[in-house]
Every structure is written in C-alpha cells, then in structure tokens.
N, C-alpha and C. Protein backbone atom coordinates (compact mmCIF):
# COMPACT_ATOMS: atom_id res chain seq x y z
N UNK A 1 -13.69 15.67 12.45
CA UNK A 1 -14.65 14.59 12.53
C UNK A 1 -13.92 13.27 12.80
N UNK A 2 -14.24 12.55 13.75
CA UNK A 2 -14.04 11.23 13.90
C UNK A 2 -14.34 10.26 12.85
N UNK A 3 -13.39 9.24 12.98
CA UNK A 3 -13.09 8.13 11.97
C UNK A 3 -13.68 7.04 12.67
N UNK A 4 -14.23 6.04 11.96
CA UNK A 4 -14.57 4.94 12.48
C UNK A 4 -13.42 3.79 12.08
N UNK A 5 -13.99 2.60 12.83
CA UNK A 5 -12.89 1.41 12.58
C UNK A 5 -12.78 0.98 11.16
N UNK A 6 -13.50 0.85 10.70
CA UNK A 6 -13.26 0.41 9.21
C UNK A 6 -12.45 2.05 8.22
N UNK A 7 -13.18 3.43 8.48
CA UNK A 7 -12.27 4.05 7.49
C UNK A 7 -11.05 3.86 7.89
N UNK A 8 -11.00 4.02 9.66
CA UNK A 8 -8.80 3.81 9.75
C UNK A 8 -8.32 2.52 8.99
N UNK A 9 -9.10 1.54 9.33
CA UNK A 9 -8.24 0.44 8.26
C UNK A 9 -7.97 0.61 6.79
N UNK A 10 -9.11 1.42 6.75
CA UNK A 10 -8.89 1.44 5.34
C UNK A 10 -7.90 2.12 4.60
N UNK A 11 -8.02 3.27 5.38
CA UNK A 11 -6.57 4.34 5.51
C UNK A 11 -5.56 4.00 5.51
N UNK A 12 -5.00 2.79 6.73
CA UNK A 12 -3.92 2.30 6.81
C UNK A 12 -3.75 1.08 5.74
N UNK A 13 -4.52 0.44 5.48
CA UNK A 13 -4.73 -0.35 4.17
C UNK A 13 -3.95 0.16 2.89
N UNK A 14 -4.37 1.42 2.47
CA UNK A 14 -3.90 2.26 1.25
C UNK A 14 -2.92 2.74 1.53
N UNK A 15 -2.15 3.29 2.81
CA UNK A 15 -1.12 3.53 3.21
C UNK A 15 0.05 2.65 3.00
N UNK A 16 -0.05 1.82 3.42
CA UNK A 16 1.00 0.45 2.96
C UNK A 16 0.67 0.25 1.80
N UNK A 17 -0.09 -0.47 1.39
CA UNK A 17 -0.34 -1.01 -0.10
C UNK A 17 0.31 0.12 -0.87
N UNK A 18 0.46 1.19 -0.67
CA UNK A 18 1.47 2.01 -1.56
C UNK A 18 2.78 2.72 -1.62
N UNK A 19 2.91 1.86 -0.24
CA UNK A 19 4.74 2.23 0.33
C UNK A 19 5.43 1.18 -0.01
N UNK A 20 6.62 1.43 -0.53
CA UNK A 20 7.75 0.81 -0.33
C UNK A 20 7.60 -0.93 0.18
N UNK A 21 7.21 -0.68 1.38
CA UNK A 21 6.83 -1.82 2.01
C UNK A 21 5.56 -3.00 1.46
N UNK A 22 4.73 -2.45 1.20
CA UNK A 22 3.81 -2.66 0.54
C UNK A 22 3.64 -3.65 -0.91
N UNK A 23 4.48 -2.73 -1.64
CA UNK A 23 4.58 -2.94 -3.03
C UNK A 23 5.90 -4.11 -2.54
N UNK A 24 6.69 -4.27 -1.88
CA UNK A 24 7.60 -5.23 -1.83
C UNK A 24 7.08 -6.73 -1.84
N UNK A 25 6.21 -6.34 -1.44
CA UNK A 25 4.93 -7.90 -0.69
C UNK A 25 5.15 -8.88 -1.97
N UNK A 26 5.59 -10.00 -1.92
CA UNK A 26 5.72 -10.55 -3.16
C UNK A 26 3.94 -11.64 -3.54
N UNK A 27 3.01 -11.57 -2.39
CA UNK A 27 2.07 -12.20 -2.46
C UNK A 27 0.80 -10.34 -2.58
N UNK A 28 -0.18 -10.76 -1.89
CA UNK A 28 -1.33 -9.64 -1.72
C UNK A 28 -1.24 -9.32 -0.51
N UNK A 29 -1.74 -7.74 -0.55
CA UNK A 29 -1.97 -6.94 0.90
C UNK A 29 -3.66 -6.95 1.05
N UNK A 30 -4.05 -7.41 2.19
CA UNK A 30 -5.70 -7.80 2.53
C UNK A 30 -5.66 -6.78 3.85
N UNK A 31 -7.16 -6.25 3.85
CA UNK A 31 -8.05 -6.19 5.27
C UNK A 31 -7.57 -7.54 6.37
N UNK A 32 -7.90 -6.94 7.13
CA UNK A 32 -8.84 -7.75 8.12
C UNK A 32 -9.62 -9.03 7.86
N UNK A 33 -9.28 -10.61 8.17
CA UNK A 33 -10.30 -11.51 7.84
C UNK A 33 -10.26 -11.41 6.20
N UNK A 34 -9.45 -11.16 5.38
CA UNK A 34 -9.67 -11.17 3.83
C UNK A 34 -8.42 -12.49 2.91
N UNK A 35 -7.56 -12.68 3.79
CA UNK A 35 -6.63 -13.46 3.66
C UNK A 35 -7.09 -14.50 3.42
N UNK A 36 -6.86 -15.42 2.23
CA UNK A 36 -7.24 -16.76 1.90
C UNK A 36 -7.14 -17.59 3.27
N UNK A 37 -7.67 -18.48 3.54
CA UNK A 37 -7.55 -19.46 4.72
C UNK A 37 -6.53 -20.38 4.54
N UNK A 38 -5.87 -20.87 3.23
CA UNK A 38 -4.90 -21.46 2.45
C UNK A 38 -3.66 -21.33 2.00
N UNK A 39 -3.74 -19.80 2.16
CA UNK A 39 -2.67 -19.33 1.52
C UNK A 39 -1.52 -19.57 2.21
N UNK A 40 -0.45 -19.59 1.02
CA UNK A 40 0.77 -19.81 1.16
C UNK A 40 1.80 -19.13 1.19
N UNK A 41 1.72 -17.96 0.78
CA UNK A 41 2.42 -16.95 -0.15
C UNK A 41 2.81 -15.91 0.75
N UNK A 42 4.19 -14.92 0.15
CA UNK A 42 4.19 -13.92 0.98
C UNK A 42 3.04 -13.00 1.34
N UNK A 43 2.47 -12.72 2.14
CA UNK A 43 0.74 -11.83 2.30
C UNK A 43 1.25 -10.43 3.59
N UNK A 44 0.46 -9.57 3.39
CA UNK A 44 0.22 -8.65 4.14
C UNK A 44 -1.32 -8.22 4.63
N UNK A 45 -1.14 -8.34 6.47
CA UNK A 45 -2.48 -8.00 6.46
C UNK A 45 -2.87 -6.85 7.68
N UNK A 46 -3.48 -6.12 7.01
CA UNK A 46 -3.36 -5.12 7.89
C UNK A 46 -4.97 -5.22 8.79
N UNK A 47 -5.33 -4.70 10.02
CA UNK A 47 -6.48 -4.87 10.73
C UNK A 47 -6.06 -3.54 12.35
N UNK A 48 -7.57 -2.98 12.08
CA UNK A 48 -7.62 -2.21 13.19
C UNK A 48 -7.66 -3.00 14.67
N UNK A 49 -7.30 -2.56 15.80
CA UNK A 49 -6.94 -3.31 16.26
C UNK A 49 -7.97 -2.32 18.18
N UNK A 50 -7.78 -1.39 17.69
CA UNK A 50 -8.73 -0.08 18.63
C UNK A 50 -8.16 1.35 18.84
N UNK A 51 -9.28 1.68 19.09
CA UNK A 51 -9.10 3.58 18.85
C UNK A 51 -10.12 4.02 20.08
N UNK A 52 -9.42 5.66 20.45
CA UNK A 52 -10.48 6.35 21.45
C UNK A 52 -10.46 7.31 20.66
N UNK A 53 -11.94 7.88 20.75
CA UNK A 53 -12.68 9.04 20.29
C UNK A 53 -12.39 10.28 21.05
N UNK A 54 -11.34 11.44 20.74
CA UNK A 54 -11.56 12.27 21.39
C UNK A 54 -10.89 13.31 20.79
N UNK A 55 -10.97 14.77 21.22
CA UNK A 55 -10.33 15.92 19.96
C UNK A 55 -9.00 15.59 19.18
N UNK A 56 -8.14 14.48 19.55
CA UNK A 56 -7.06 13.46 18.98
C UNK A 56 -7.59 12.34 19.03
N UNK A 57 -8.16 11.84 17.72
CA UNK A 57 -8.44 10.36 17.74
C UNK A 57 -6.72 9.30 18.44
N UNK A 58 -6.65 8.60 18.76
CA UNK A 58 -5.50 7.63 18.58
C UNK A 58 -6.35 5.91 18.95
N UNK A 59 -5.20 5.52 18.34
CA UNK A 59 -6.02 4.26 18.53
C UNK A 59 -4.44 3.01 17.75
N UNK A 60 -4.65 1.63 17.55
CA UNK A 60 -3.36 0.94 17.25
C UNK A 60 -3.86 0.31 16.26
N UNK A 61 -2.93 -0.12 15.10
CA UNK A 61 -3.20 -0.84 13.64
C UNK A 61 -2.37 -1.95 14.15
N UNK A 62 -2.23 -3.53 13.95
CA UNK A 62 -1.88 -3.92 13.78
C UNK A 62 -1.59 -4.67 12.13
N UNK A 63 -0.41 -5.18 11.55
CA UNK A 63 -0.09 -5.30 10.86
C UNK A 63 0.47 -6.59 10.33
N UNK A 64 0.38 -7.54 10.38
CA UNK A 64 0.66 -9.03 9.79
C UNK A 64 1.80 -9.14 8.74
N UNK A 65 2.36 -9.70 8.58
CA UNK A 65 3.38 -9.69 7.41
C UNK A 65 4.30 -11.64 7.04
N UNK A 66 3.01 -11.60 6.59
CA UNK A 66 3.63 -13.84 6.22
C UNK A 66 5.08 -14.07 5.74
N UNK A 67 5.60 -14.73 5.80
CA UNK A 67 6.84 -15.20 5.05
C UNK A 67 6.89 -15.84 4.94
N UNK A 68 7.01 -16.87 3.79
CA UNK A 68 6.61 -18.55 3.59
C UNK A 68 8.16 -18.78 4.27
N UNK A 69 8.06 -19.85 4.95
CA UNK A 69 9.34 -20.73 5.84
C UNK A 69 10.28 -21.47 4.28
N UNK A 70 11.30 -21.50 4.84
CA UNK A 70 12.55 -22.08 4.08
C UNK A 70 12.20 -23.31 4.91
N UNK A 71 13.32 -24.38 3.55
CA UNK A 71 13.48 -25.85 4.98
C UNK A 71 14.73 -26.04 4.31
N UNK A 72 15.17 -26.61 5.99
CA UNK A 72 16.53 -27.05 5.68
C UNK A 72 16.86 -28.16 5.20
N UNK A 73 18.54 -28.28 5.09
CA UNK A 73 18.72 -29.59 4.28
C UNK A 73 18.48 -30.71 5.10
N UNK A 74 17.90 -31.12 6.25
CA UNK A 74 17.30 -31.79 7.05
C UNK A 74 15.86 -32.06 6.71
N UNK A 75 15.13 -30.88 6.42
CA UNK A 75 13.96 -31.31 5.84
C UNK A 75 12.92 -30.33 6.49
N UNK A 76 13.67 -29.74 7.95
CA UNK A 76 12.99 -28.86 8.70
C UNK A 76 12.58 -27.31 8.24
N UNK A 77 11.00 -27.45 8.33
CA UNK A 77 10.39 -25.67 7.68
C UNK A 77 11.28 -24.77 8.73
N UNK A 78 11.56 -23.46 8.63
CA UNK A 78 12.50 -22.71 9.11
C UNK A 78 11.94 -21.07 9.01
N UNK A 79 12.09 -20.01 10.19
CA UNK A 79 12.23 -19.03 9.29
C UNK A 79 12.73 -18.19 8.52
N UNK A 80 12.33 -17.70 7.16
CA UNK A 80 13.32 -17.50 6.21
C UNK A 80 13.96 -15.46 6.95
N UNK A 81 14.64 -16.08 7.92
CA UNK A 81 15.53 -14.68 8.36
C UNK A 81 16.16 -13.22 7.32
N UNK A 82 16.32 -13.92 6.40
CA UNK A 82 17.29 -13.06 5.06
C UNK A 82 16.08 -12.10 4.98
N UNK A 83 15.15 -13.07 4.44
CA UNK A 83 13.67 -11.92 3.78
C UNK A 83 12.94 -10.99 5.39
N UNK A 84 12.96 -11.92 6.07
CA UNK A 84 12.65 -10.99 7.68
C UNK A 84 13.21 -9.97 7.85
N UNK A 85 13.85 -9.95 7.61
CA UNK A 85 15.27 -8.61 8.07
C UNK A 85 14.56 -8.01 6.88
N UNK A 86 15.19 -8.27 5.65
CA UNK A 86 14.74 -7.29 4.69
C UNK A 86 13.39 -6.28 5.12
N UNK A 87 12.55 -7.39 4.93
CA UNK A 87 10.56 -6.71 5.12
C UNK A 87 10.71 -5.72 6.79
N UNK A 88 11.25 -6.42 7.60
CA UNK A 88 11.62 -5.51 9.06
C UNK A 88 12.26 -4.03 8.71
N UNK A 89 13.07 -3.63 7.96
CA UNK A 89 13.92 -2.75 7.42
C UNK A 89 13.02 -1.57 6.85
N UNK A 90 12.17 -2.35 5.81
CA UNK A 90 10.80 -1.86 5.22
C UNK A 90 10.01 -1.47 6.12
N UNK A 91 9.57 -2.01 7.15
CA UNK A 91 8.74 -1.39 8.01
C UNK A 91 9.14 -0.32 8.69
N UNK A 92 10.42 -0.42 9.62
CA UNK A 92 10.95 0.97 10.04
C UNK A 92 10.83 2.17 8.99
N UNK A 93 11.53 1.68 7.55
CA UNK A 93 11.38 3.38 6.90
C UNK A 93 10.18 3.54 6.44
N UNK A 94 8.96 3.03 6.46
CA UNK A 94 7.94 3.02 6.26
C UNK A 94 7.46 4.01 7.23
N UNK A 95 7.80 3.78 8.91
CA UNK A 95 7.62 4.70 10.07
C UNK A 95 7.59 5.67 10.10
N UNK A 96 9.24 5.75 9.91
CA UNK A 96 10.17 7.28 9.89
C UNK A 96 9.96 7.86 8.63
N UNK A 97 9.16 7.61 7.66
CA UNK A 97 9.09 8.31 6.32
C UNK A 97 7.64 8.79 6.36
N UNK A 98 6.56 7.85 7.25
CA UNK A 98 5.32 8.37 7.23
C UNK A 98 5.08 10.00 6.81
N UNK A 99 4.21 10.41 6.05
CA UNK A 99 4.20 11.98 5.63
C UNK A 99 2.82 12.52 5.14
N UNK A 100 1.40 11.07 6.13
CA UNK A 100 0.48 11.63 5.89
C UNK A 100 0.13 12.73 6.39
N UNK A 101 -0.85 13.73 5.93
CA UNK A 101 -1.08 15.09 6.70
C UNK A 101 -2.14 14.68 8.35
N UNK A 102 -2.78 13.57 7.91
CA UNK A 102 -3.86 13.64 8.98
C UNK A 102 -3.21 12.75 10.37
N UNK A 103 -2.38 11.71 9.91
CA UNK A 103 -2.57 10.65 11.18
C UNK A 103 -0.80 11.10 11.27
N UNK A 104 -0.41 10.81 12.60
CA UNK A 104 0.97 10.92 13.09
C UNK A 104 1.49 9.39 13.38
N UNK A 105 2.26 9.09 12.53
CA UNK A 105 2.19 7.23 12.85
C UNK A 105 3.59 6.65 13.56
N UNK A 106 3.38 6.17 14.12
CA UNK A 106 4.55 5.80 15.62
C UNK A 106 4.51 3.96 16.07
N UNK A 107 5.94 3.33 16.36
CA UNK A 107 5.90 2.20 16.37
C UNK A 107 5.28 2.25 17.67
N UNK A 108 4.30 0.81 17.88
CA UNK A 108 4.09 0.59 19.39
C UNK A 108 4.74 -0.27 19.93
N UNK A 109 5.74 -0.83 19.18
CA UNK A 109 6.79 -1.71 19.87
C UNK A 109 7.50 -2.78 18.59
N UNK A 110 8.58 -3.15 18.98
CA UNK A 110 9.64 -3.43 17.71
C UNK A 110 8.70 -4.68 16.88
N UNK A 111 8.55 -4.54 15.68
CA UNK A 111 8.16 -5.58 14.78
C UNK A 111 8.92 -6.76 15.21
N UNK A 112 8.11 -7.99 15.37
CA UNK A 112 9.05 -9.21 15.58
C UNK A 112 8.21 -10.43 15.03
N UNK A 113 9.08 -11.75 14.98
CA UNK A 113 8.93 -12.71 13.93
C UNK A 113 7.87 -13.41 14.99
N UNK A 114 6.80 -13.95 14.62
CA UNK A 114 6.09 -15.13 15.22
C UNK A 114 5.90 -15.94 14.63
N UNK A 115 5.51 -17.25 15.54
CA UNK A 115 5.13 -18.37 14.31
C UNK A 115 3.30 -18.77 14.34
N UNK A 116 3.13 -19.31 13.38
CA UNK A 116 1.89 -19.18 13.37
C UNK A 116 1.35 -20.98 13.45
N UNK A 117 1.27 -21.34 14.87
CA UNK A 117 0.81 -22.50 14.73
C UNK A 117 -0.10 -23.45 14.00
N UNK A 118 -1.45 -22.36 13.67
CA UNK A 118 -2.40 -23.41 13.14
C UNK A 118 -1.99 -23.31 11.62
N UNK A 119 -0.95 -22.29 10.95
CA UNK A 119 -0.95 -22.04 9.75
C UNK A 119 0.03 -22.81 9.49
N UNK A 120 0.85 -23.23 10.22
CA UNK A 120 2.62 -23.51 10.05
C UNK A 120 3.70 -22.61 9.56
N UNK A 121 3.31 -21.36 9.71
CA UNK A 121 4.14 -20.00 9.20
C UNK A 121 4.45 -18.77 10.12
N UNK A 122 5.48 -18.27 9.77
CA UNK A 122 6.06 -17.11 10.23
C UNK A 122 5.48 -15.71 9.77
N UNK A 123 5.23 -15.04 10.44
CA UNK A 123 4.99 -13.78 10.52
C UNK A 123 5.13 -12.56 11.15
N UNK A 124 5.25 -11.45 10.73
CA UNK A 124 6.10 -10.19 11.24
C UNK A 124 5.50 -9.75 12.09
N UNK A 125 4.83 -9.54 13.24
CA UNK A 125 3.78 -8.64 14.07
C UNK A 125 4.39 -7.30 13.98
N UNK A 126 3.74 -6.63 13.69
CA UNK A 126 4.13 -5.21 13.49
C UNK A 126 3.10 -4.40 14.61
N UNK A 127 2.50 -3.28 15.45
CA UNK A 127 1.60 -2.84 15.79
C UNK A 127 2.30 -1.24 15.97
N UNK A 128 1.13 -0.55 14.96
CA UNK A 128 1.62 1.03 14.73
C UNK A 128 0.19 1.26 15.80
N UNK A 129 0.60 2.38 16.38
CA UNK A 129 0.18 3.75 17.32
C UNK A 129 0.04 4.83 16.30
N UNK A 130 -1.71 5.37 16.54
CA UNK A 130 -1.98 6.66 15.61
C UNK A 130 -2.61 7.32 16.09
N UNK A 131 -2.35 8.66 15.72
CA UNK A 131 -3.05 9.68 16.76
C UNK A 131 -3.54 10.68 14.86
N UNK A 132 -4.54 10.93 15.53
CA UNK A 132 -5.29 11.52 13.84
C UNK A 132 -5.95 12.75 14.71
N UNK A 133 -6.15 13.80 14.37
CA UNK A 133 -6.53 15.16 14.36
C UNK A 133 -7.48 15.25 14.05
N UNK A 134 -8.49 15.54 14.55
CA UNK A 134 -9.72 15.06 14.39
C UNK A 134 -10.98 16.70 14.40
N UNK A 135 -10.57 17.87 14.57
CA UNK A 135 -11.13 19.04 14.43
C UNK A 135 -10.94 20.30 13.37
C-alpha cells in the first residue's frame, strides 16, 4: 500500500528523532512549517519534499539542520564549522546505518552548509532519496 506525504514525513520524522543524529540536536526536531519563526537554537527540520506512486514508492525528504552562528572577535556572526562537521558526520552514519525494513534510504547529494538570509543562520541541507516497497 502506498504512503502518503504526511505518513513519509512522519516516518522520516521518527526516524531521525531517534538516531544518533537526532538525539544529538541540542535544540528540537519539528515537521514541516513547525519550527518557531524565532527560534534561535540548534533545530532540526525534517519535510517531505515529493514522491511517485508506483509498485516502489520513491520520492526525496529533505532535511534542515540550524546551527546557531559563532561571532568573531571582530564582532562578525560566522559559521560555527567545528559543530557542522560534527552534525555532517552524524548524517552520513545515519545513511549508511539506515536498517529500516520498509524504506531503502540513500543520499541525494552531499549535505552542505547554507545560510539562511531572512533568518541570519546557517543550516545543513541534507536531501535523502527513498524508495519504500510498497506490495
């Protein structure tokens, strides 16, 4: 049986929130649109991103990952690289350790740092590829 957009998030939601990666989050792991508008804090946010319906569902999660900015002794916000690397590290064995029975989970391309203009913050773009078995 086919999954809709909200159970995969949700799936992948509980998936992290209980890996390694997850539990590292020194702020909260949110849905989609659940993230304070304010927040400051380390956050994780996971959101479906699209899927095709067919005897192999697959479809892509994207994955958010905040890092509040360091500032330097100049005064300039920065990104905090040390903790990037770390949480980046987390995400790969998060990949290669995946061991759900239903979904087969695969990077869709290397996690990397962005900045987030309207927020003033850095964040990890992550986007996993899933193919789920669907008969």
């Amino acid at each position: 049986m086919n999954k809709t957009e909200m159970q995969i998030e949700r799936d992948f939601y509980s998936f992290v929130k209980n890996s390694d990666w997850g539990k590292a989050i020194k702020g909260g792991v949110y849905r989609s649109e659940m993230r304070p508008a304010d927040a400051k804090s380390e956050d994780m946010v996971v959101k479906f991103l699209a899927g095709l319906n067919e005897q192999l569902q697959t479809g892509v999660v994207i994955i958010n990952t905040y890092v509040p900015d360091i500032i330097t002794s100049d005064g300039r916000p920065v990104a905090d690289k040390k903790r990037i690397g770390e949480l980046q590290e987390l995400i790969l064995s998060f990949v290669e350790n995946s061991e759900d029975s239903d979904y087969l989970i695969e990077l869709d391309e290397t996690p990397h740092t962005m900045m987030n203009e309207e927020i003033n913050q850095h964040f990890i773009y992550t986007r996993l590829k899933f193919k789920l078995i669907t008969f």
